[in-house]
Protein backbone atom coordinates (compact mmCIF):
# COMPACT_ATOMS: atom_id res chain seq x y z
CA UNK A 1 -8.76 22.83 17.03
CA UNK A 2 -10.29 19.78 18.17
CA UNK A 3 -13.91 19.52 16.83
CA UNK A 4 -16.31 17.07 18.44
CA UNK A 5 -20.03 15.83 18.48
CA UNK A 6 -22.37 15.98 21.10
CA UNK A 7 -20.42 12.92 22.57
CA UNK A 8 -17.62 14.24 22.75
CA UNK A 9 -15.80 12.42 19.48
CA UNK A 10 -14.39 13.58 16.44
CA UNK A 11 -16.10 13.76 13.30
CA UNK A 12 -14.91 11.48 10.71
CA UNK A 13 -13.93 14.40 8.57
CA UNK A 14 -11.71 16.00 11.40
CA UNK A 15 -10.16 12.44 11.39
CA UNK A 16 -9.87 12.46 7.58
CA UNK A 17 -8.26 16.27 7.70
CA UNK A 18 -5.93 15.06 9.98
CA UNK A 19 -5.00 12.20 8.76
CA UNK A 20 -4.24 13.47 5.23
CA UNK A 21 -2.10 16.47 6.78
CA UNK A 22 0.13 13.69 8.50
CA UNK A 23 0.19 12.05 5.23
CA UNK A 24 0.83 15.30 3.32
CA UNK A 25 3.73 15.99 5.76
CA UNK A 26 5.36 12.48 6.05
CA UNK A 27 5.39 12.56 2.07
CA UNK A 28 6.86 16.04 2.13
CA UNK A 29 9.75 14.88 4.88
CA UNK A 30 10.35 12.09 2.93
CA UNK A 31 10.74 13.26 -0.42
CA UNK A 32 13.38 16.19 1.25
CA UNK A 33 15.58 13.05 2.89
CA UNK A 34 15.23 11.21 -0.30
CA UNK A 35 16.50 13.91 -2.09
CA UNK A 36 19.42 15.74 -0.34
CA UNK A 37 22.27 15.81 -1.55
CA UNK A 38 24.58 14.51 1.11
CA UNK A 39 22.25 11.55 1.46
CA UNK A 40 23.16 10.94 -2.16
CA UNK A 41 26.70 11.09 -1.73
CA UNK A 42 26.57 8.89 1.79
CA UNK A 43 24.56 6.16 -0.80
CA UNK A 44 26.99 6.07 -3.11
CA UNK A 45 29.84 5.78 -0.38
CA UNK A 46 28.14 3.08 0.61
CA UNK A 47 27.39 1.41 -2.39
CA UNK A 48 31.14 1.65 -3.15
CA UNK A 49 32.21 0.30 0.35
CA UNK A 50 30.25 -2.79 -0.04
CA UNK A 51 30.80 -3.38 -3.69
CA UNK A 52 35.02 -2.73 -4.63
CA UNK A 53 36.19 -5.35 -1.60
CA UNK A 54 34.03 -8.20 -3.79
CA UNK A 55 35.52 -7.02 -7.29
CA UNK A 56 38.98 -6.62 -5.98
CA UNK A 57 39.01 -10.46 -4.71
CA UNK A 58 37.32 -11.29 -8.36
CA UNK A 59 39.58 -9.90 -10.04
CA UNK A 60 42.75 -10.76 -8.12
CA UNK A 61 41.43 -14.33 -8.44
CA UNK A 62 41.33 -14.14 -12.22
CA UNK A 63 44.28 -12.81 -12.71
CA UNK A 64 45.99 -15.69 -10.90
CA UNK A 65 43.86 -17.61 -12.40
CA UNK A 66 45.38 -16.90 -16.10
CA UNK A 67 48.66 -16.69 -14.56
CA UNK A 68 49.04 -20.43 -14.03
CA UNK A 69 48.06 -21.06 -17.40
């Protein structure tokens, strides 16, 4: 319910009760994303995705590397 004054605006407390539920509920939705568990797995895929193509060429390079000598 929409409070107002006599001139037809919100209080500043409506404002701050608002404005503290949005906050309350972003955090909440937030911390649920952060934290599920297929959103885990999906970081790690994609941790691993953009990590093993680098190491591969690092290593392949070092082992021809000690190859030649």
């Amino acid at each position: 319910m929409i409070r107002s004054n006599p001139s037809g605006k919100e209080t500043s407390t409506d404002l701050q009760q608002k404005a503290s539920k949005i906050g309350t509920k972003l955090a909440e939705t937030l911390y649920f994303a952060a934290n599920e568990p297929i959103l885990a797995c999906f970081r790690i895929q994609e941790h691993i995705n953009r990590t093993v193509p680098s190491l591969l060429i690092k290593k392949a390079f070092s082992f021809s590397f000690e190859m030649f000598q």
